[in-house]
Protein backbone atom coordinates (compact mmCIF):
# COMPACT_ATOMS: atom_id res chain seq x y z
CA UNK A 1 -26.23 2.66 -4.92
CA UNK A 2 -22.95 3.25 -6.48
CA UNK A 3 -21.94 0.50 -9.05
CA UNK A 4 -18.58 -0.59 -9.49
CA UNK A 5 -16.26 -2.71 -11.82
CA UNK A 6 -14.07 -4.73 -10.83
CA UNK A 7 -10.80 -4.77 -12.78
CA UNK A 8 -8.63 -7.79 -12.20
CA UNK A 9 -9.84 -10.93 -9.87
CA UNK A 10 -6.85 -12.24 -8.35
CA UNK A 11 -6.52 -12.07 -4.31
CA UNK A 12 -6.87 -8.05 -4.50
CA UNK A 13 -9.69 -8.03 -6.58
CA UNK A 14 -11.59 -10.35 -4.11
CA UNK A 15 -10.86 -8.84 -1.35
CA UNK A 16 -12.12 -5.48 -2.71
CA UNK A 17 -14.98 -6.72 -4.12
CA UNK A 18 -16.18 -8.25 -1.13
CA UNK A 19 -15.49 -4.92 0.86
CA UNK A 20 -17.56 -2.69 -1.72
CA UNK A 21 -20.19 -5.31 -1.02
CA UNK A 22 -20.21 -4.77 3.16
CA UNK A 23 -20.23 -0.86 1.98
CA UNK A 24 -23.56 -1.35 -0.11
CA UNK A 25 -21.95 -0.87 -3.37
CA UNK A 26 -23.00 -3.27 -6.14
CA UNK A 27 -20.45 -5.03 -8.26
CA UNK A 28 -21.44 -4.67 -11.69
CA UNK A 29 -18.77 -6.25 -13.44
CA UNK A 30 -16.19 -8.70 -12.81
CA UNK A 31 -13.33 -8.29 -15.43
CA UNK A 32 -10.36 -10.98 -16.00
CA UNK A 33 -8.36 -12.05 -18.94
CA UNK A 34 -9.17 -15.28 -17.03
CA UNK A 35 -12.66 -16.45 -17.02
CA UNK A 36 -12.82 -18.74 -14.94
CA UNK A 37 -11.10 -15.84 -12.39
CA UNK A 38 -13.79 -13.29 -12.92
CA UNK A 39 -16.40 -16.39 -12.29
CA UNK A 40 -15.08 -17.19 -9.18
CA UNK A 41 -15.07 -13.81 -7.71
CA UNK A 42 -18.83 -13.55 -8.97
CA UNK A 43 -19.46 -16.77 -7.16
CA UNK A 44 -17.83 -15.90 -3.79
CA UNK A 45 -19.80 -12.66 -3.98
CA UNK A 46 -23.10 -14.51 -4.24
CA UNK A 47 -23.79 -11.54 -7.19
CA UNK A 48 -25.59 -11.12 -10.58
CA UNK A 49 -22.24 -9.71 -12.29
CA UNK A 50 -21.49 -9.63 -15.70
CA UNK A 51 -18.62 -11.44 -17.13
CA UNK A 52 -16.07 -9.83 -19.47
CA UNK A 53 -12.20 -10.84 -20.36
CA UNK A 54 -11.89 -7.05 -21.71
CA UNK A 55 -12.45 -3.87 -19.65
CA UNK A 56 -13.91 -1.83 -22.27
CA UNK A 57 -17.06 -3.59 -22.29
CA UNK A 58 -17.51 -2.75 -18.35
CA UNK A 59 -16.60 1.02 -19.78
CA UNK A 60 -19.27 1.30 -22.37
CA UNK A 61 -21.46 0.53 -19.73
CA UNK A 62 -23.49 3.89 -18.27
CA UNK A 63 -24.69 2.46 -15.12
CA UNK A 64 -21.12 1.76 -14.07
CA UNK A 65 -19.86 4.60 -11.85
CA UNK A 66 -16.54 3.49 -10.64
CA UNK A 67 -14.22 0.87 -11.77
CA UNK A 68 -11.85 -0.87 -9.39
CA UNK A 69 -8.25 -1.53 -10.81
CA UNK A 70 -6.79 -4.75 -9.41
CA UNK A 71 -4.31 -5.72 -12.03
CA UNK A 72 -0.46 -6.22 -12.87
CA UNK A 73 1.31 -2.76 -11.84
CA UNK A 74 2.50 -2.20 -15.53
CA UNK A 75 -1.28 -1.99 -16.74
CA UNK A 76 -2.57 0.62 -14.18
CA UNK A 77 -1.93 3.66 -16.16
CA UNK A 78 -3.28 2.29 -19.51
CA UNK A 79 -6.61 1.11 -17.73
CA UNK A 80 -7.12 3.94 -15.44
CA UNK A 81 -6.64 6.54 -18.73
CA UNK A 82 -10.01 4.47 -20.61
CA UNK A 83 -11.48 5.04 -17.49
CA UNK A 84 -11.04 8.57 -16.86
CA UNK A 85 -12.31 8.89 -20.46
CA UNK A 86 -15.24 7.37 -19.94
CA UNK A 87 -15.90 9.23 -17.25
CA UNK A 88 -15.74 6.39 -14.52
CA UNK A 89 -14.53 7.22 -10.89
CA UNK A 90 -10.97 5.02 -9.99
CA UNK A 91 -9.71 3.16 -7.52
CA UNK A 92 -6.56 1.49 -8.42
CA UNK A 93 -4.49 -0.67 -6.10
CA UNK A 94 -0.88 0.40 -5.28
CA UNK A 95 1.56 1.24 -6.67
CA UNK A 96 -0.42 3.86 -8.16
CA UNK A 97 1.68 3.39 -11.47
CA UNK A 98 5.31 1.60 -12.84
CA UNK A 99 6.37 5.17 -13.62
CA UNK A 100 6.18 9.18 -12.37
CA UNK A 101 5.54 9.78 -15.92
CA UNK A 102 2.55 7.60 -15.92
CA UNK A 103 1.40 8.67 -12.29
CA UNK A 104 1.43 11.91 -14.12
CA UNK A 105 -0.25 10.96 -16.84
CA UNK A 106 -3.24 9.03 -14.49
CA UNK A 107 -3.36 12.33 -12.39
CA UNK A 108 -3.70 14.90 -15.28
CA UNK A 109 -6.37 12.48 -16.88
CA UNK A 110 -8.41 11.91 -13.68
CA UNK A 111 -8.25 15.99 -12.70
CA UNK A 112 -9.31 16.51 -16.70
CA UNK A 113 -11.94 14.57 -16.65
CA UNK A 114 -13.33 15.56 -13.35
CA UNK A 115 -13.43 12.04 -11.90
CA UNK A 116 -11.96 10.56 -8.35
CA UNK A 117 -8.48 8.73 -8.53
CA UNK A 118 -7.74 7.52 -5.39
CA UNK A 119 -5.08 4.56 -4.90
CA UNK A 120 -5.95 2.07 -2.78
CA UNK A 121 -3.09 2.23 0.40
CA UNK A 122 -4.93 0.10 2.56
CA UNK A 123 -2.06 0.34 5.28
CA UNK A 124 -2.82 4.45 5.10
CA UNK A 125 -6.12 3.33 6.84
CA UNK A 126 -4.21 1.52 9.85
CA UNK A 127 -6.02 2.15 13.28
CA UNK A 128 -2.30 1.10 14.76
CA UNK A 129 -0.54 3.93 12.92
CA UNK A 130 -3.41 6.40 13.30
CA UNK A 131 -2.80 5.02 16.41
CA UNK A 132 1.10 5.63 16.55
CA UNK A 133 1.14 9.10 14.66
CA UNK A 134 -1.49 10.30 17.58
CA UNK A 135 1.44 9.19 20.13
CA UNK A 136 3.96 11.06 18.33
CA UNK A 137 2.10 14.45 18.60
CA UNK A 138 1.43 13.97 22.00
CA UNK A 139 5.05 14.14 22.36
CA UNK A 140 5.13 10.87 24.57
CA UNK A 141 8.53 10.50 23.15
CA UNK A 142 9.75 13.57 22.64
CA UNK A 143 12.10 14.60 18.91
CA UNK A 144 11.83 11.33 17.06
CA UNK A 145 14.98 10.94 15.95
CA UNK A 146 15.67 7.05 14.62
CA UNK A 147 13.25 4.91 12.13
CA UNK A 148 13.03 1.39 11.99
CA UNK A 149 10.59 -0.91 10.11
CA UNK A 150 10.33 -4.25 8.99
CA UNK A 151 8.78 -6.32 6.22
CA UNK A 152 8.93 -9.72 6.81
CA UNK A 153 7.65 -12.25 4.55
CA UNK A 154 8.55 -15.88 2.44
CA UNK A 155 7.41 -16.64 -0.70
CA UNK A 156 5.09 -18.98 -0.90
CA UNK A 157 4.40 -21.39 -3.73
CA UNK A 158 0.59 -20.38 -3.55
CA UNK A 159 2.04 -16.57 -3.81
CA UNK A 160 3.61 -17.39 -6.73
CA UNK A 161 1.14 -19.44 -8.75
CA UNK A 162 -1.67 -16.76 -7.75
CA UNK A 163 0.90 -14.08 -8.91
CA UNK A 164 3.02 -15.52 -12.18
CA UNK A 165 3.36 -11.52 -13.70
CA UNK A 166 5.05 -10.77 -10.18
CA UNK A 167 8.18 -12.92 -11.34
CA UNK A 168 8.41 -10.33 -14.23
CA UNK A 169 10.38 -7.43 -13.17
CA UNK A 170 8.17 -5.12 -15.73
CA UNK A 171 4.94 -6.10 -15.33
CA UNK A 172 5.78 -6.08 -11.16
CA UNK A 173 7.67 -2.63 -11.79
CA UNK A 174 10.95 -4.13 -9.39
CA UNK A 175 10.31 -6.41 -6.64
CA UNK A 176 9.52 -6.33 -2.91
CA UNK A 177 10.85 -2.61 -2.59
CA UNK A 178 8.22 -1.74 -4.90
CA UNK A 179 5.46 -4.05 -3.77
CA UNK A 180 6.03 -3.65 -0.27
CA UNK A 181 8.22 -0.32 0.12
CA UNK A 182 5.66 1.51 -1.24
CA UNK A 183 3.53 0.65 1.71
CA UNK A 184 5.89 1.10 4.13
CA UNK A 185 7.10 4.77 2.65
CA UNK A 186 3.36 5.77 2.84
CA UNK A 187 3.49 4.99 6.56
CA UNK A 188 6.93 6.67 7.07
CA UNK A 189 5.15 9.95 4.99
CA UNK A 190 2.73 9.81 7.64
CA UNK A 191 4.60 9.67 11.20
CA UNK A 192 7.68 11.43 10.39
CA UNK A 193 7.80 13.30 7.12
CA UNK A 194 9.21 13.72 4.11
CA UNK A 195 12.50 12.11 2.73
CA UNK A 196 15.28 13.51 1.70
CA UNK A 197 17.53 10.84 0.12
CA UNK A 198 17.36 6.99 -0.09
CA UNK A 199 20.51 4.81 -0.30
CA UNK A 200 19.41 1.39 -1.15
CA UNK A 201 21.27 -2.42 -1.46
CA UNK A 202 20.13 -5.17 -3.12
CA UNK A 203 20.57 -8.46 -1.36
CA UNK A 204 22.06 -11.58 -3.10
CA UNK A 205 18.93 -13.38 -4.80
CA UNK A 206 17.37 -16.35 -2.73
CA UNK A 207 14.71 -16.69 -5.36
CA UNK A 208 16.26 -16.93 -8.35
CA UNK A 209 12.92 -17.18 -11.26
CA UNK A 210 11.74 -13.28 -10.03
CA UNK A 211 13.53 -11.22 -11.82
CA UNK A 212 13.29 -8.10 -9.33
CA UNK A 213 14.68 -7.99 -5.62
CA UNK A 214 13.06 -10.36 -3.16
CA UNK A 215 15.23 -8.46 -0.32
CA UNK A 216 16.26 -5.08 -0.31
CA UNK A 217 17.27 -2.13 2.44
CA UNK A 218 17.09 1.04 2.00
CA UNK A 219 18.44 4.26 4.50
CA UNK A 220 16.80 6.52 4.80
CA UNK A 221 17.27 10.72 6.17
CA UNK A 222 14.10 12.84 6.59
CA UNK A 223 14.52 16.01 6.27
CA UNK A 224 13.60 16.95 9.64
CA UNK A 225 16.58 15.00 10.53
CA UNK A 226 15.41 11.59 11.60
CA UNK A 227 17.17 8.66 10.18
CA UNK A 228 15.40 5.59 8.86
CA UNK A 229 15.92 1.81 7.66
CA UNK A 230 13.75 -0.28 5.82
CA UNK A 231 13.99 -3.98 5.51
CA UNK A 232 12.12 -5.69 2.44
CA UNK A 233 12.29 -8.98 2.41
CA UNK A 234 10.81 -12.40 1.13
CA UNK A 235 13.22 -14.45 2.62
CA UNK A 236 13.27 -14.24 5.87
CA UNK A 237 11.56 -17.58 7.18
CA UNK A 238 10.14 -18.53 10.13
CA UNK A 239 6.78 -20.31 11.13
CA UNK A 240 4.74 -17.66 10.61
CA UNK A 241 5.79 -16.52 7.27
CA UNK A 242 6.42 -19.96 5.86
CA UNK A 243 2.98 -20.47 6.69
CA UNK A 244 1.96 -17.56 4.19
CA UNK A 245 1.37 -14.49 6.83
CA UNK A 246 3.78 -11.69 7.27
CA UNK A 247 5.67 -9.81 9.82
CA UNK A 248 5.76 -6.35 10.35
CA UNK A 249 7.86 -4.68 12.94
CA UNK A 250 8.24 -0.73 13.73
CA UNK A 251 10.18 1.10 16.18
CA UNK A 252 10.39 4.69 16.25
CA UNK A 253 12.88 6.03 19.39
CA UNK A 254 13.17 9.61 20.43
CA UNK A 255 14.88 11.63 23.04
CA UNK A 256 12.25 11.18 25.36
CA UNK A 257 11.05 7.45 24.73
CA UNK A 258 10.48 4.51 22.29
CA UNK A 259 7.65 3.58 20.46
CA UNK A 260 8.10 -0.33 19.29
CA UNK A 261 5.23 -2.80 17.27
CA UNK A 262 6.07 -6.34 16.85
CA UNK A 263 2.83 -8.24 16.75
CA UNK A 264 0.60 -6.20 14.51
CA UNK A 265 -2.12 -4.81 17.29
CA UNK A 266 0.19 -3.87 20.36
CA UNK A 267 2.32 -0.96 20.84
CA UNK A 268 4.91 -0.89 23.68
CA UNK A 269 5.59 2.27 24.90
CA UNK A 270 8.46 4.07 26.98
CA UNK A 271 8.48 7.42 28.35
CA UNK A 272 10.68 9.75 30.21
CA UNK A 273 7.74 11.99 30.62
CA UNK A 274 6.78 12.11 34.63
CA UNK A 275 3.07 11.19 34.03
CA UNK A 276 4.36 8.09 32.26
CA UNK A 277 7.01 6.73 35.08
CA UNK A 278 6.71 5.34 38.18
CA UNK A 279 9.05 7.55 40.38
CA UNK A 280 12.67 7.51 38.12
CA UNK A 281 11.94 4.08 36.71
CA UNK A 282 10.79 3.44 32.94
CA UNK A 283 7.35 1.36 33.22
CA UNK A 284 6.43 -0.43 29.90
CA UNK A 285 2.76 0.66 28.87
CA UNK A 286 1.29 -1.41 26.32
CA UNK A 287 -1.38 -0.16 24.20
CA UNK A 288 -3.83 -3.00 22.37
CA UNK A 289 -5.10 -1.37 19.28
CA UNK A 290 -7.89 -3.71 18.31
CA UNK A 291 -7.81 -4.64 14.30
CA UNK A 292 -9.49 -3.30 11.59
CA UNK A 293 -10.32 -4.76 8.02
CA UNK A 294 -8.69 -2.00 6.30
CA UNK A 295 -9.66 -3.10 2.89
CA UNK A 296 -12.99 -2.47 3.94
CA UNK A 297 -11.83 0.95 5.61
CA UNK A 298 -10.17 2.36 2.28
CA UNK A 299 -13.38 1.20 0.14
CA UNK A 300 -15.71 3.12 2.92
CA UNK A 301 -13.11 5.76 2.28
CA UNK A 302 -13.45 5.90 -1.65
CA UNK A 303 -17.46 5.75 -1.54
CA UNK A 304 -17.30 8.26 0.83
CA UNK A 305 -15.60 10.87 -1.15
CA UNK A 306 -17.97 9.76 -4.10
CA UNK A 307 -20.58 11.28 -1.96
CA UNK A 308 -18.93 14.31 -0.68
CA UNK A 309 -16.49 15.26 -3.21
CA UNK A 310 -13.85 15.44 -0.92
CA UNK A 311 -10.43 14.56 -1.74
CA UNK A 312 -9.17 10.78 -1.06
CA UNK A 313 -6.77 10.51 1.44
CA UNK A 314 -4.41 8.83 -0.81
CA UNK A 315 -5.24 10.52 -3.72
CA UNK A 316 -3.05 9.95 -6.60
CA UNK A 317 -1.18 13.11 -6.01
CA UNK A 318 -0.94 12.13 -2.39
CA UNK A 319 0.67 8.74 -3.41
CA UNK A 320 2.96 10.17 -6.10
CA UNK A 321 5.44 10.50 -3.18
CA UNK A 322 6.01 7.22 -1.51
CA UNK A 323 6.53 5.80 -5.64
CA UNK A 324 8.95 8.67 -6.07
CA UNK A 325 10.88 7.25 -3.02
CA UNK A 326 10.62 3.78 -4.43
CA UNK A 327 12.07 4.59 -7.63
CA UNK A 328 14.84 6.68 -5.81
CA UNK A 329 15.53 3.34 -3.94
CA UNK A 330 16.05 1.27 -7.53
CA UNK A 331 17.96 4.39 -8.64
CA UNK A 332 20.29 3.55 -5.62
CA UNK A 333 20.67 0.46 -6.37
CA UNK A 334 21.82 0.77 -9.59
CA UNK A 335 24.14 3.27 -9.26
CA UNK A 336 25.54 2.36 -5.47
CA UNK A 337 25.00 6.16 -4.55
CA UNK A 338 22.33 8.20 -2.00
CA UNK A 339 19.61 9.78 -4.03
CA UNK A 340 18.53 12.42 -3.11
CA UNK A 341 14.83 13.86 -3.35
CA UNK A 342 13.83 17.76 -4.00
């Protein structure tokens, strides 16, 4: 049985610990510089795990095999180095670091000291854009050629007292174009390519104690050609995300069809193919992709490669990219120009 540690026991760290739990893992460890934290997640797990407010006590320990990195995104790269060290296997939440220099620095550890580093990109596990990128090399709709998502979402007072280090534009390494950009670049990475430059605008500042963007757009070109825009935004209202959820919205159009998500599970589909119409007219097919826990997907995913020795998914090489694109964006921003990406 694989022991883990978990590192950091806010709303992540829960929700990972209770997923290596459905995997048969054993939580070890619960790690907070809050006590009472760490106590809480031990609780809700119904576990024997030992208490600590510092991390190096859960890496002296020999039965721990893995250690699970839940914690501000400045801190990932200091943490996930004593790991590597001690020769513990890491999962670490995304961003997979504040910095390329300290993704770099994580990666060259983690391949030096022979141990997994896989970042935990929970949306790369997505049955509805396995689901979507399956569609697309079908050719249902043809030459993709435009790229629209959405991430819609409010802040929440609960958000922000369960998150006070996300107000700080260092320790949160920007704002909702890093937090939830990063996500949504991963996805782009996956059904339509690579990018080739990012121009990026911040929007006037609705909440003004975080420090980093709570809405931001970025424009993006592939370099296959496709052309793509990304909404990030925590201040876009409505009943659903004043209520705490979010909205996520994706439309991909080609020359033969659209591809559009609105509600999370169902994809609407439109085809010019013939086995798709009815005579010359469009039909609308909609396709219910039935939701997954993907927290619980990713963790299967990281215990899984423990076994085989395969390579994660979204290794931290893998997830170097969509961070690169973030940082492009803020480099946008800053200077009003297109970056562009080799």
């Amino acid at each position: 049985m694989t022991s883990v540690a978990m590192i950091g026991c806010g709303w992540a760290g829960v929700r990972h610990a209770q997923a290596f739990r459905q995997c048969g893992a054993r939580v070890a460890w619960a790690v907070d510089v809050v006590e009472s934290r760490a106590a809480e997640l031990r609780r809700q797990l119904n576990s024997e795990a030992r208490l600590a407010t510092d991390y190096q006590e859960a890496l002296r320990d020999p039965r721990v095999d893995a250690v699970d990195i839940c914690l501000p995104h400045d801190l990932h790269e200091p943490v996930a180095l004593a790991a590597a060290q001690a020769g513990k296997h890491i999962l670490c939440e995304k961003p997979l670091a504040a910095t390329l220099e300290e993704a770099d620095r994580m990666i060259a550890a983690c391949e030096k000291a022979g141990v997994v580093l896989m970042i935990a990109e929970n949306e790369r596990f997505s049955p509805l854009a396995l689901k979507v990128r399956q569609l697309l090399d079908q050719g249902v709709i043809g030459k993709p050629a435009l790229f629209l998502m959405t991430r819609q979402c409010y802040l929440t007072r609960s958000f922000l007292e369960d998150r006070r280090w996300f107000l700080n534009a260092k320790t949160a390494a920007g704002g909702i174009m890093m937090s939830g950009g990063v996500h949504d670049f991963s996805t782009a990475l996956l059904l339509i390519g690579d990018v080739h430059s990012v121009y990026s605008l911040r929007a006037p500042q609705r909440f003004l104690e975080m420090e980093g963007d709570d809405t931001s757009v970025a424009l993006v070109s592939f370099k296959n050609g496709v052309v793509g825009s990304f909404v990030q935004s925590f201040v876009m209202k409505s009943l659903v995300t004043a209520a705490g959820s979010e909205i996520h919205t994706l439309r991909i159009d080609g020359d033969l069809g659209s591809i559009i998500v609105e509600d999370g599970h169902t994809i609407r589909l439109y085809s010019e193919q013939a086995e798709m119409r009815s005579g010359e007219t469009l039909v609308q097919h909609e396709i219910y992709v039935p939701e997954q826990d993907t927290f619980f997907l990713e963790v299967q995913h990281f215990l899984d490669c423990l076994r085989t020795g395969n390579e994660p998914v979204t290794s931290g090489r893998a997830m170097r990219r969509p961070l690169e694109i973030v940082l492009a964006a803020y480099r946008s921003m800053e200077t009003g120009a297109p970056v562009f990406l080799s």
